[in-house]
Each structure stands twice: as structure tokens, then as C-alpha cells.
PDB file of N, CA and C in Angstrom:
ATOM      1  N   UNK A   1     -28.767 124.463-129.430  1.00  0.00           N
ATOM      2  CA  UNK A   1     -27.962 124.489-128.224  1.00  0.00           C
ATOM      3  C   UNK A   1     -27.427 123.087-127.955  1.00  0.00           C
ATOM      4  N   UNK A   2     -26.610 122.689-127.298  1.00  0.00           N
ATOM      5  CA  UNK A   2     -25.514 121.730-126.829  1.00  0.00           C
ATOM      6  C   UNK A   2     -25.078 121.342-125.741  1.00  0.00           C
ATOM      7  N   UNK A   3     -25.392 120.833-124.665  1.00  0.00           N
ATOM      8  CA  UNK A   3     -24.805 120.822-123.517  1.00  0.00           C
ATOM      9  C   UNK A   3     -24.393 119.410-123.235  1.00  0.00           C
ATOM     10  N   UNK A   4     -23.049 119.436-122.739  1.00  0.00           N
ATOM     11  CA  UNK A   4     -22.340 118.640-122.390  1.00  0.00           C
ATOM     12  C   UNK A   4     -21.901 118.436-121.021  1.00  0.00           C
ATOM     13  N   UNK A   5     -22.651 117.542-120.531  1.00  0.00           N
ATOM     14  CA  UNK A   5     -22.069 116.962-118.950  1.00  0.00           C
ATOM     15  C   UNK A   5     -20.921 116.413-118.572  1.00  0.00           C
ATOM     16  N   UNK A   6     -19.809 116.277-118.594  1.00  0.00           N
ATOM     17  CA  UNK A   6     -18.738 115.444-118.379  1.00  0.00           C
ATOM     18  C   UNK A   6     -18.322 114.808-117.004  1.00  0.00           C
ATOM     19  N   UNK A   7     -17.327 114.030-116.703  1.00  0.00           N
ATOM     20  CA  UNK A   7     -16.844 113.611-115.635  1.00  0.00           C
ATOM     21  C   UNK A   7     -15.386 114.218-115.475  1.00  0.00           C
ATOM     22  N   UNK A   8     -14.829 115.395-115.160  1.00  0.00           N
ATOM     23  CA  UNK A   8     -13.570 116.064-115.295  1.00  0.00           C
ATOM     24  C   UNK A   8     -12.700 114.821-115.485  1.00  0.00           C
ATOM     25  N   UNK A   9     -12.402 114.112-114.270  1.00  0.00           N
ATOM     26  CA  UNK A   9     -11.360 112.754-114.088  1.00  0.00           C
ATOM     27  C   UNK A   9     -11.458 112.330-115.165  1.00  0.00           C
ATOM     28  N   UNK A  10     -12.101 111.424-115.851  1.00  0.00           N
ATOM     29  CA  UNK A  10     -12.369 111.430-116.883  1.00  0.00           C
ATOM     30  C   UNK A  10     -12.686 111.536-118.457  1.00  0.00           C
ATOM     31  N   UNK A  11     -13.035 112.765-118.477  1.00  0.00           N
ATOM     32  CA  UNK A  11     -13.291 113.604-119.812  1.00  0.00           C
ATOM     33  C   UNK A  11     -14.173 112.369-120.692  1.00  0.00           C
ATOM     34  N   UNK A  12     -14.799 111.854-119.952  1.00  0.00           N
ATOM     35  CA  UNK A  12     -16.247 110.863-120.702  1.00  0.00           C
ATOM     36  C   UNK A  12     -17.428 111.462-120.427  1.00  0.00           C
ATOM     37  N   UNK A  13     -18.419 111.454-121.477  1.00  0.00           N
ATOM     38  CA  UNK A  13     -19.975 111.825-121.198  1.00  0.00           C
ATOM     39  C   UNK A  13     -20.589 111.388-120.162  1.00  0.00           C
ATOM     40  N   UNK A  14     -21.664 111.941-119.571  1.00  0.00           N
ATOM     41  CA  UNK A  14     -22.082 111.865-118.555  1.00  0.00           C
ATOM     42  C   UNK A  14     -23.496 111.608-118.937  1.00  0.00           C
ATOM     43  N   UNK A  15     -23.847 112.970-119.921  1.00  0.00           N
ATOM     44  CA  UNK A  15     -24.891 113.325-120.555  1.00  0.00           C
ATOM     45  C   UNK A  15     -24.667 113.954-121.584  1.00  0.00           C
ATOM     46  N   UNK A  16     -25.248 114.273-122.799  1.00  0.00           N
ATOM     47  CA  UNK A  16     -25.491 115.044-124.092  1.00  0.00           C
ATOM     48  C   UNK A  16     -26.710 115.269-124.251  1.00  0.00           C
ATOM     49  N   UNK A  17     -27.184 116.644-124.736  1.00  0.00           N
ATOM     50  CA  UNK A  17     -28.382 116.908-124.702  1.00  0.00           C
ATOM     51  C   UNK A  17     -27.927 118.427-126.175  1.00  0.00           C
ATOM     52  N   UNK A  18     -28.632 117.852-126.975  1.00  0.00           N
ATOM     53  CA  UNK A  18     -28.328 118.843-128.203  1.00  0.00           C
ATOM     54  C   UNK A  18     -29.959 118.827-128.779  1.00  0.00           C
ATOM     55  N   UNK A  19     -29.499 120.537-129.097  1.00  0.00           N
ATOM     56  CA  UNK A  19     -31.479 120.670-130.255  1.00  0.00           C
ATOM     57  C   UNK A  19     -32.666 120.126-129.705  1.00  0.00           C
ATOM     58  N   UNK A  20     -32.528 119.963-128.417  1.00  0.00           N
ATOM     59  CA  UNK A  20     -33.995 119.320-127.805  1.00  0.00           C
ATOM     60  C   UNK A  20     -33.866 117.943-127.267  1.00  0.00           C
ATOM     61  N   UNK A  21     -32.778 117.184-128.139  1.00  0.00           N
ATOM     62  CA  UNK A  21     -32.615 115.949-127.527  1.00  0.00           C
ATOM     63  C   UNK A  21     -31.749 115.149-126.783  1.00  0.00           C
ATOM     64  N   UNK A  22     -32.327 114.679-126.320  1.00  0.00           N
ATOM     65  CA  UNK A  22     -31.150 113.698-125.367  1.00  0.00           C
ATOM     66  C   UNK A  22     -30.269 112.378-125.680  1.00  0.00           C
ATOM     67  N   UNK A  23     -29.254 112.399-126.151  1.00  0.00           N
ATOM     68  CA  UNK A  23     -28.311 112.023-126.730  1.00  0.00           C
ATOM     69  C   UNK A  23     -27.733 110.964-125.899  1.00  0.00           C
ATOM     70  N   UNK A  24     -27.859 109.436-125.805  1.00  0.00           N
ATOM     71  CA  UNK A  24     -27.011 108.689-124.602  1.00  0.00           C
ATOM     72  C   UNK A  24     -26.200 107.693-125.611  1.00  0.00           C
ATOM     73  N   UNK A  25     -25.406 107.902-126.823  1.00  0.00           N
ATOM     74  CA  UNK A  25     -24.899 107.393-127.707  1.00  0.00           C
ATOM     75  C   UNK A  25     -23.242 107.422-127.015  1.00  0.00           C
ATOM     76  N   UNK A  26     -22.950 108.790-126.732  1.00  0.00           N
ATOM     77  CA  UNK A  26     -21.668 108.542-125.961  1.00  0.00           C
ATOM     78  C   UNK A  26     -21.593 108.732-124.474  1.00  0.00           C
ATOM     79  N   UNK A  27     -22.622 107.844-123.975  1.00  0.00           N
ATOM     80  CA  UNK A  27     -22.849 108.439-122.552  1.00  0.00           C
ATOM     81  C   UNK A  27     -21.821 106.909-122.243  1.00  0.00           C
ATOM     82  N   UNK A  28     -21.071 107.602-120.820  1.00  0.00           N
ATOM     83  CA  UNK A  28     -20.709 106.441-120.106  1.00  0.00           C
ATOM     84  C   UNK A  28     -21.254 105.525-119.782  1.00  0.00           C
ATOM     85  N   UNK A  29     -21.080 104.048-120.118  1.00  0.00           N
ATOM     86  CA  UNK A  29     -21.959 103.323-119.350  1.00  0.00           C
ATOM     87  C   UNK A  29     -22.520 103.174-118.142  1.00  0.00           C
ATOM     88  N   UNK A  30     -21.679 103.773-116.977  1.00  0.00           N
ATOM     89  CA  UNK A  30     -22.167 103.995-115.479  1.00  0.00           C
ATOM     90  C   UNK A  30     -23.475 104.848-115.503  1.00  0.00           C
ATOM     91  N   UNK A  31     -23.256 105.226-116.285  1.00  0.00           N
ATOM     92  CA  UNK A  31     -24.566 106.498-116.110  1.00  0.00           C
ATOM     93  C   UNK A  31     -26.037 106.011-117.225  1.00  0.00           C
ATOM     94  N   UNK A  32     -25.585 105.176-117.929  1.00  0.00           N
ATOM     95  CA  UNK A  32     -26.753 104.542-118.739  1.00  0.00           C
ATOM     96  C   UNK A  32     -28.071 104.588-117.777  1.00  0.00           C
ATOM     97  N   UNK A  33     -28.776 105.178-118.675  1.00  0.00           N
ATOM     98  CA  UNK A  33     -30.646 105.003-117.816  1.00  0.00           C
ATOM     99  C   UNK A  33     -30.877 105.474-116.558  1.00  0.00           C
ATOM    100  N   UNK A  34     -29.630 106.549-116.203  1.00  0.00           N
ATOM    101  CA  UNK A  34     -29.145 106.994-114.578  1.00  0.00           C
ATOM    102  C   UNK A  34     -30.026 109.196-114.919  1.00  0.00           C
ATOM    103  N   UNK A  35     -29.632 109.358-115.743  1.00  0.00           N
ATOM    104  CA  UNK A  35     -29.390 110.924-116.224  1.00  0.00           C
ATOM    105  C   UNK A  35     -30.745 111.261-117.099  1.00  0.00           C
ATOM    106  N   UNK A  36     -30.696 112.963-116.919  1.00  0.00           N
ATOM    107  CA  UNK A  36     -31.519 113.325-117.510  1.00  0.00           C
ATOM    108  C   UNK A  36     -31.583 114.972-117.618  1.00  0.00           C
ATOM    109  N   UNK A  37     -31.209 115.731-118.706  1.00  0.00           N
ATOM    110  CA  UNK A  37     -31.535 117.236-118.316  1.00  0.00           C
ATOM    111  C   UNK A  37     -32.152 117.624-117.645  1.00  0.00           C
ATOM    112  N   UNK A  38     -32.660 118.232-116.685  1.00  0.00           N
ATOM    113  CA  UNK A  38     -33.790 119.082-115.980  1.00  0.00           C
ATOM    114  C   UNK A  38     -33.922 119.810-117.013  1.00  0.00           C
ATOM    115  N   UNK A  39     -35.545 119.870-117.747  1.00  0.00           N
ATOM    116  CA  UNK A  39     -35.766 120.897-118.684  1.00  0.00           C
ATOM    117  C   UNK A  39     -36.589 122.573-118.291  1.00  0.00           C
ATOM    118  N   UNK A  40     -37.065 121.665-117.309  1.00  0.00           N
ATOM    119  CA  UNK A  40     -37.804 123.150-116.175  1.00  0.00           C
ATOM    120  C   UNK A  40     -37.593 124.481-116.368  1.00  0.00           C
ATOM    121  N   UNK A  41     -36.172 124.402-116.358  1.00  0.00           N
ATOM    122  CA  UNK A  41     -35.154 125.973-116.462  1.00  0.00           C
ATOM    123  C   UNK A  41     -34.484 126.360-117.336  1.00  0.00           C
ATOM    124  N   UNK A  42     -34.864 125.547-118.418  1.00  0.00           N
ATOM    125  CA  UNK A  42     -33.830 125.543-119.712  1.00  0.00           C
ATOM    126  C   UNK A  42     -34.114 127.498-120.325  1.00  0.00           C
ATOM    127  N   UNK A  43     -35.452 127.622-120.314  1.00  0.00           N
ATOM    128  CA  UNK A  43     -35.480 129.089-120.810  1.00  0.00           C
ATOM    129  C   UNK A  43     -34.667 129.822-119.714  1.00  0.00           C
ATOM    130  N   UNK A  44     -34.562 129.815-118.718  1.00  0.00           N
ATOM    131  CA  UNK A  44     -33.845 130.739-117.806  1.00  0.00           C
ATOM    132  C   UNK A  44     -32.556 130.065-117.316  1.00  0.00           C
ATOM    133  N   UNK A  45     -31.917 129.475-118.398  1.00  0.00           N
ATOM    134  CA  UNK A  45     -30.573 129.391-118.330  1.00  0.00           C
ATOM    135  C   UNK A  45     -30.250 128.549-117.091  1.00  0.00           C
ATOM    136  N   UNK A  46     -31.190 127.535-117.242  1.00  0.00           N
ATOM    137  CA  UNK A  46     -30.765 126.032-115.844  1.00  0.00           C
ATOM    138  C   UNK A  46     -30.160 125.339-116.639  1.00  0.00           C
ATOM    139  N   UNK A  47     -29.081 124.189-116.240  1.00  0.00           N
ATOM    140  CA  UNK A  47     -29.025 123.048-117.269  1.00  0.00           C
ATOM    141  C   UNK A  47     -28.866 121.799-116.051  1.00  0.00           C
ATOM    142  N   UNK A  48     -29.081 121.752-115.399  1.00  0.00           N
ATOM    143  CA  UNK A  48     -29.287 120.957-114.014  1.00  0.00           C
ATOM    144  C   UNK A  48     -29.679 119.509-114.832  1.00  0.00           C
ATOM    145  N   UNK A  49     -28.508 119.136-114.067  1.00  0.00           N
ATOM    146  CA  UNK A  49     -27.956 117.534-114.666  1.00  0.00           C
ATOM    147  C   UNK A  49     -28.937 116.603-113.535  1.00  0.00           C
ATOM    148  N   UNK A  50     -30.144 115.520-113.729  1.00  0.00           N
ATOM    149  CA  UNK A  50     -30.354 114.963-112.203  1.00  0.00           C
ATOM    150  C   UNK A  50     -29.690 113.486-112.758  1.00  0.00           C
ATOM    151  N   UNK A  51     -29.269 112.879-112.026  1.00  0.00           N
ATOM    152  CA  UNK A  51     -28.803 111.473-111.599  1.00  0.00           C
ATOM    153  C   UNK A  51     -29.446 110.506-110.351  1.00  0.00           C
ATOM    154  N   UNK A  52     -29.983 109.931-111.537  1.00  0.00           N
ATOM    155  CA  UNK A  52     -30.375 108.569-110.620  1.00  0.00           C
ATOM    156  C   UNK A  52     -29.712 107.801-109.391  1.00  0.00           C
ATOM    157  N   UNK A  53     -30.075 107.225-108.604  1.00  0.00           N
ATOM    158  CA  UNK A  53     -29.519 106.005-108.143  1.00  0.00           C
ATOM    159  C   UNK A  53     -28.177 106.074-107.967  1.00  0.00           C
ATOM    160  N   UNK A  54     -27.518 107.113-107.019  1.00  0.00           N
ATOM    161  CA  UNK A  54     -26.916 108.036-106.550  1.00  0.00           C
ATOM    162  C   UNK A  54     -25.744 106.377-106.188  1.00  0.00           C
ATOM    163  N   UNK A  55     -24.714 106.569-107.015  1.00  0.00           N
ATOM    164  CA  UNK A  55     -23.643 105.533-106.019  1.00  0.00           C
ATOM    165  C   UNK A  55     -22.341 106.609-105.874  1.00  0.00           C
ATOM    166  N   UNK A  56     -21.626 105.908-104.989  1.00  0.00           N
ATOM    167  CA  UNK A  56     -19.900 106.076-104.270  1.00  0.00           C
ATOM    168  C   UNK A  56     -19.335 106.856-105.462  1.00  0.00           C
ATOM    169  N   UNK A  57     -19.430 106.306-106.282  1.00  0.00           N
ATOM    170  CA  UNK A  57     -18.702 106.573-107.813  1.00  0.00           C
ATOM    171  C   UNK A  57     -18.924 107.807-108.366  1.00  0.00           C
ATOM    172  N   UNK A  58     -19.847 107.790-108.013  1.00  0.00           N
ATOM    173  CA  UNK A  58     -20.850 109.170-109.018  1.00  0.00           C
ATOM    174  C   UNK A  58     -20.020 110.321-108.073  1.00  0.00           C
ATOM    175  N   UNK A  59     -19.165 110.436-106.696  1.00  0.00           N
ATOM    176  CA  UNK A  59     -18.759 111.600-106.211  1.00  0.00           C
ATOM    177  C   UNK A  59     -17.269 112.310-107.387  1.00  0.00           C
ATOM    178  N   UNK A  60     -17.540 113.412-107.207  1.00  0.00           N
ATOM    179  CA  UNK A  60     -16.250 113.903-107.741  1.00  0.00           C
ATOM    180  C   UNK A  60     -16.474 115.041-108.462  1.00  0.00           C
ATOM    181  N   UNK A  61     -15.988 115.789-109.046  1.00  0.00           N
ATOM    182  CA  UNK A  61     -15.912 116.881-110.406  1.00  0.00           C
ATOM    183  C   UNK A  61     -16.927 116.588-112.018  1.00  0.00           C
ATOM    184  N   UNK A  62     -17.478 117.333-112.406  1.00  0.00           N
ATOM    185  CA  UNK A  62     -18.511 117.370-113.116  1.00  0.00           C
ATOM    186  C   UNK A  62     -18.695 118.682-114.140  1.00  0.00           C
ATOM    187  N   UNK A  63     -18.198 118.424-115.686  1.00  0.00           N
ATOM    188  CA  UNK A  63     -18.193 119.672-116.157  1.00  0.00           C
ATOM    189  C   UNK A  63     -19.543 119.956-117.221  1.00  0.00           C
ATOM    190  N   UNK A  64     -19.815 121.174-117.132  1.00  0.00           N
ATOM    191  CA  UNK A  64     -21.388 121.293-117.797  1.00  0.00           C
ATOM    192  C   UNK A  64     -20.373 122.301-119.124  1.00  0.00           C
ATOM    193  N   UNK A  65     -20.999 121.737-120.323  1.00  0.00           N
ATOM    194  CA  UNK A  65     -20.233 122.247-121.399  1.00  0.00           C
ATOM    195  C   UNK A  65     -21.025 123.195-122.428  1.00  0.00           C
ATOM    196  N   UNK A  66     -21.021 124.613-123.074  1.00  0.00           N
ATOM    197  CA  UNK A  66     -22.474 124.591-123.479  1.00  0.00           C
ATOM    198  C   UNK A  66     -21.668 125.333-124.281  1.00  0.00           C
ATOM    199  N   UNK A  67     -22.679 124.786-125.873  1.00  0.00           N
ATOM    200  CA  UNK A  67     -22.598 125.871-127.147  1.00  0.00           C
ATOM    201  C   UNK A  67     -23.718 126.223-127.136  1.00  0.00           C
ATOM    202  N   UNK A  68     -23.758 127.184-128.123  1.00  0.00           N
ATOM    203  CA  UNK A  68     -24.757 127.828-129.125  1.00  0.00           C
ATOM    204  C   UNK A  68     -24.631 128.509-129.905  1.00  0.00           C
ATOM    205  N   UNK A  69     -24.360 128.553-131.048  1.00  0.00           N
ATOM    206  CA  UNK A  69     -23.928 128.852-132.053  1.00  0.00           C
ATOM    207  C   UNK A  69     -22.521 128.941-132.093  1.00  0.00           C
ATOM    208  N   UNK A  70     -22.096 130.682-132.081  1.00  0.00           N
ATOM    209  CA  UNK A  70     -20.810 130.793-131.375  1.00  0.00           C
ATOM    210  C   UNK A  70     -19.877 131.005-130.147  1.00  0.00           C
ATOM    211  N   UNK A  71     -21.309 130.824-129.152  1.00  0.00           N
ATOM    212  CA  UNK A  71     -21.072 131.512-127.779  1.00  0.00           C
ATOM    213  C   UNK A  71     -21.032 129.872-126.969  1.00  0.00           C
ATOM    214  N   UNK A  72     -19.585 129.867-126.086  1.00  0.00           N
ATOM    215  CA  UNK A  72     -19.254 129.108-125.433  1.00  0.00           C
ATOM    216  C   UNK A  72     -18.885 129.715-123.797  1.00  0.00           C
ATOM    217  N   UNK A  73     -19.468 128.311-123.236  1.00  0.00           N
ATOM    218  CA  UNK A  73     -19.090 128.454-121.818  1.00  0.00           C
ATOM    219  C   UNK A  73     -18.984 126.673-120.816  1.00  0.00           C
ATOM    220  N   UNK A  74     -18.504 127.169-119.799  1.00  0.00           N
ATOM    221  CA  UNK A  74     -18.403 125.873-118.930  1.00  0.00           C
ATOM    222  C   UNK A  74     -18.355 126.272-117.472  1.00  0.00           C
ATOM    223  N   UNK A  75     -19.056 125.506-116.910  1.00  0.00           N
ATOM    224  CA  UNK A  75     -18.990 125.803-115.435  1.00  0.00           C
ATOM    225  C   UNK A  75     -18.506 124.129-114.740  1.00  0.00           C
ATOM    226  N   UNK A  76     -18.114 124.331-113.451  1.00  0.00           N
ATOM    227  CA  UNK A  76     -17.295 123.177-112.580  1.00  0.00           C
ATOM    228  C   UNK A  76     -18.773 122.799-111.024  1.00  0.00           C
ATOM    229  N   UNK A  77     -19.158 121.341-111.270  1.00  0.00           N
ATOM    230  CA  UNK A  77     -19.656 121.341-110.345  1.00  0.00           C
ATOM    231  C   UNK A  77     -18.793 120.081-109.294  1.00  0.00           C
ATOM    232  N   UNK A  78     -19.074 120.337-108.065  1.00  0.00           N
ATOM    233  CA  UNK A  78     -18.563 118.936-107.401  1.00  0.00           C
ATOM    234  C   UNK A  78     -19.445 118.559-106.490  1.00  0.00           C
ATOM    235  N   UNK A  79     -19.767 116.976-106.733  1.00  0.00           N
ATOM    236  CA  UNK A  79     -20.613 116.612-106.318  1.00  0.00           C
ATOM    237  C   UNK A  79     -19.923 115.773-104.823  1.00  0.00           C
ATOM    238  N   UNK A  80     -20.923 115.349-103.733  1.00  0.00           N
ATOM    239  CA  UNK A  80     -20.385 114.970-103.079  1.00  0.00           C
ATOM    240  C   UNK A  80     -21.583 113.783-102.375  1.00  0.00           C
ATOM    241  N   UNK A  81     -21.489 112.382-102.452  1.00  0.00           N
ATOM    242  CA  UNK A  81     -22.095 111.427-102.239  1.00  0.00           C
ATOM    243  C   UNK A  81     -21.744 110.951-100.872  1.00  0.00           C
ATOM    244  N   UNK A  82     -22.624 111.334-100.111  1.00  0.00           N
ATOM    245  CA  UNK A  82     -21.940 109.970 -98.750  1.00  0.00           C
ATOM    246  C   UNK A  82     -23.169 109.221 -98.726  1.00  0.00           C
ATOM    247  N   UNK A  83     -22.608 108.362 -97.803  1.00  0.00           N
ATOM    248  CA  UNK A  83     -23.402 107.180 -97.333  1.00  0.00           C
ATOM    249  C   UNK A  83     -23.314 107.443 -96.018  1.00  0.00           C
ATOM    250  N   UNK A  84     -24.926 106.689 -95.706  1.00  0.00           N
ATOM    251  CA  UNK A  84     -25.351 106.357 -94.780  1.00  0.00           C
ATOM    252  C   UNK A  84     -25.791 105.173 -94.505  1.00  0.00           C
ATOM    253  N   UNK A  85     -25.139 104.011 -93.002  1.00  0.00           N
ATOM    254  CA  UNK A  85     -25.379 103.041 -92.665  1.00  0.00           C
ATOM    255  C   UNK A  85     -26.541 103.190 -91.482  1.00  0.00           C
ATOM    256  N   UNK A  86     -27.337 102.259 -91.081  1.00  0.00           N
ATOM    257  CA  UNK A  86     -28.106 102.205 -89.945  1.00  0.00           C
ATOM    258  C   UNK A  86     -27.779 101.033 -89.438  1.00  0.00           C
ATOM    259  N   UNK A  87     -27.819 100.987 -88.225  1.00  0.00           N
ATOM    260  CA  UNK A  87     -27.342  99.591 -87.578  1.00  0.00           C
ATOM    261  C   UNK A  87     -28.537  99.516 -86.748  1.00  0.00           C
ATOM    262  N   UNK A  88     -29.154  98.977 -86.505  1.00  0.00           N
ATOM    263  CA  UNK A  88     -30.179  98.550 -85.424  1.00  0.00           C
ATOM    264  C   UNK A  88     -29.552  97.522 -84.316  1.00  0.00           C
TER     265      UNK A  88
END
């Protein structure tokens, strides 16, 4: 199996995760040491992308890409980051 995280805007890796492993060879550098499959749900068809250290940047469109053998699919997530200030 194959799954591919992308950044739509973009069309750069996010994440790669093929045959068991986790692949950060063409990962964007923003996301270096940030990502990680959730493997939890992998038998029941999760592929839940988590991201670290949540910045401004990281908001936007997010495509999950998946082979297996010959069976393809993709789903659209959008993420949405705000911030929060405290002022005392």
C-alpha cells in the first residue's frame, strides 16, 4: 500500500508512507520531523495524517493519495489553524 499526503497548493509531499514505511525522502522541508501516519486504523481503513507543532502555514487543503495494487483513490482534507493570543 502507498499513501500519499500532499499540500493541494502545492502538489509537494507532506508525507509518504509505502509497505509499512515511512518515507521523508520527498517530504517538504516544512514538515521535516513534523508528520507521522496514525497507524492505529490502518486495518480499518484510517490513514490520519498527525502534524506536529501546528504553525499559520500548515492551514489550507491537504490531499491523502492511496494505491494498492490497482485500486486508487483520494480524498480532500482542509485544515484550519488559528491562533490564539492571551494578553494579561
Amino acid at each position: 500500500m502507498d499513501v500519499r499526503w500532499i499540500r493541494e497548493k502545492f502538489s509537494e509531499t507532506v508525507h509518504h508512507y509505502r509497505n509499512g514505511q515511512d518515507l521523508y525522502g520527498e517530504q517538504m522541508g516544512a514538515y521535516a520531523g513534523r508528520t507521522e501516519l496514525v497507524r492505529d486504523g490502518l486495518s480499518a481503513g484510517s490513514l490520519d495524517l498527525r502534524i506536529t507543532g501546528l504553525r499559520p502555514s500548515d492551514d489550507g487543503q491537504y490531499v491523502c493519495i492511496v494505491k494498492d495494487g490497482d485500486a486508487y483513490d483520494e480524498a480532500m482534507v482542509h485544515l484550519v489553524v488559528s491562533v490564539w493570543v492571551l494578553v494579561f
